[in-house]
Protein backbone atom coordinates (compact mmCIF):
# COMPACT_ATOMS: atom_id res chain seq x y z
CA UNK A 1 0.00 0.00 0.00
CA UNK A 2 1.21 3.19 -1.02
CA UNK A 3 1.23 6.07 2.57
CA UNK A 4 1.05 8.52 -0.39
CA UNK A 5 -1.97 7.36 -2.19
CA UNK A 6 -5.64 9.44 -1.80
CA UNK A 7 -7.77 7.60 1.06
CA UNK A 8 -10.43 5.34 -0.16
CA UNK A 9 -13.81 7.30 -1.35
CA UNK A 10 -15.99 7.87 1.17
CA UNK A 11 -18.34 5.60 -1.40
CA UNK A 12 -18.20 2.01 -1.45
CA UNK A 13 -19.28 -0.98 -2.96
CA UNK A 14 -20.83 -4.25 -1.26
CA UNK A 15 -23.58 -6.49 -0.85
CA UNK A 16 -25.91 -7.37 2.38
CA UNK A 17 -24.74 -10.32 3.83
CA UNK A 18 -27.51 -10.55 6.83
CA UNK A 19 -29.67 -8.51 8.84
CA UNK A 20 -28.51 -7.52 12.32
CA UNK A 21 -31.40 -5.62 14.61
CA UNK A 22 -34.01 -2.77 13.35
CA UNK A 23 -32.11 -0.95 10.54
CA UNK A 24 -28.56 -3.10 10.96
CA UNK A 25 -27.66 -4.50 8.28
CA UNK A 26 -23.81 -6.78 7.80
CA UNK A 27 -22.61 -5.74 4.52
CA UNK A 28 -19.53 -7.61 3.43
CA UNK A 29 -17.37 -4.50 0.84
CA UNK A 30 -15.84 -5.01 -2.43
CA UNK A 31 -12.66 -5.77 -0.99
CA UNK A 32 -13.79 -8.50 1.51
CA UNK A 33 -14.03 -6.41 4.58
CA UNK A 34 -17.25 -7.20 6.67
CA UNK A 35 -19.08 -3.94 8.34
CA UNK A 36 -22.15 -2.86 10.11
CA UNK A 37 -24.29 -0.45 8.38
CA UNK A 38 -27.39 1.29 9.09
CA UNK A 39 -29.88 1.25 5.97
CA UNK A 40 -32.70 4.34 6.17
CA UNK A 41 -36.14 3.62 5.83
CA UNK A 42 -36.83 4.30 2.63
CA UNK A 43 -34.63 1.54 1.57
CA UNK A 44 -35.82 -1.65 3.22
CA UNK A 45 -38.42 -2.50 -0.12
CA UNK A 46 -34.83 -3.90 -1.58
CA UNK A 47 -34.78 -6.24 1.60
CA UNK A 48 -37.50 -9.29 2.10
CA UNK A 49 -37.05 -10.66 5.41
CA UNK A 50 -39.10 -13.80 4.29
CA UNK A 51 -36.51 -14.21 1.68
CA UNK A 52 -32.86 -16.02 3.22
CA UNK A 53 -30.00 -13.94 2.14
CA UNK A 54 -27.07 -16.07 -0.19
CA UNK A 55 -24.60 -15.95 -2.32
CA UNK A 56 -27.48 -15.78 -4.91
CA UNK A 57 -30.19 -12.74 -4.13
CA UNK A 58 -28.00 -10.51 -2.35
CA UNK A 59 -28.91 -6.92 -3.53
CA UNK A 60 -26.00 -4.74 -4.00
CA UNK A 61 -25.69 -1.75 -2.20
CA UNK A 62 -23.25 1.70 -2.14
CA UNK A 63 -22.16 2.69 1.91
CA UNK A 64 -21.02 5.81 2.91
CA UNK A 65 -18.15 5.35 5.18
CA UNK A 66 -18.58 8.48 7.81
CA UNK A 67 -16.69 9.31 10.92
CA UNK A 68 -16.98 7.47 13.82
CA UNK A 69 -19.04 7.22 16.33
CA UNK A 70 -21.48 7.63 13.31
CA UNK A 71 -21.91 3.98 11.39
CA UNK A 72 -21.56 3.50 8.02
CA UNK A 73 -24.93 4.52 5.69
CA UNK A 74 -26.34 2.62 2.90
CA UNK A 75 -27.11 5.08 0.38
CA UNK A 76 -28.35 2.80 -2.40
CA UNK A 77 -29.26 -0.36 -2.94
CA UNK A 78 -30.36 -3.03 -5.54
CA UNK A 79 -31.61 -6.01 -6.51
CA UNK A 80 -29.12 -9.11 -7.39
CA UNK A 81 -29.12 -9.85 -11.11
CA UNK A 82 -28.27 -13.07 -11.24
CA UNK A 83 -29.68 -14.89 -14.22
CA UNK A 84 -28.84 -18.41 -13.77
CA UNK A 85 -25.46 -20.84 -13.58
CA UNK A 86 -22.98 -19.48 -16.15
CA UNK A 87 -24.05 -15.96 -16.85
């Protein structure tokens, strides 16, 4: 890793992984890192709790990584595309 690089976007990519408690979500990043995450309200129509979470319907979502204390916000979110073995 490069000390002299630009810090990571305050934007990143990931997918829900479970739900935690109310509006706690685990959202596993891009880069393999698993986090807590609050999702807002006006989100949760991406998430069917009567629907298990795996490695084939979970929706995609963008976090915004803010300062502590504050936890990281999902600020979108969308539906897996998967369309079947091979594609």
């Amino acid at each position: 890793m490069d000390p002299e690089a630009a810090p990571a976007g305050r934007i990143r990519s990931g997918r829900l992984m479970a739900f935690l408690f109310r509006d706690l979500f685990s959202v596993q990043l891009d880069d393999g890192i698993t986090i807590t995450a609050v999702m807002p309200e006006e989100l949760f129509s991406i998430y069917d709790p009567n629907v298990p979470l795996n490695r084939v319907n979970r929706p995609s979502v963008d976090v915004e990584m803010r300062e502590p204390p504050a936890l990281p916000k999902i600020v979108a979110a969308r539906r897996s595309s998967f369309c079947g073995p091979g594609y």
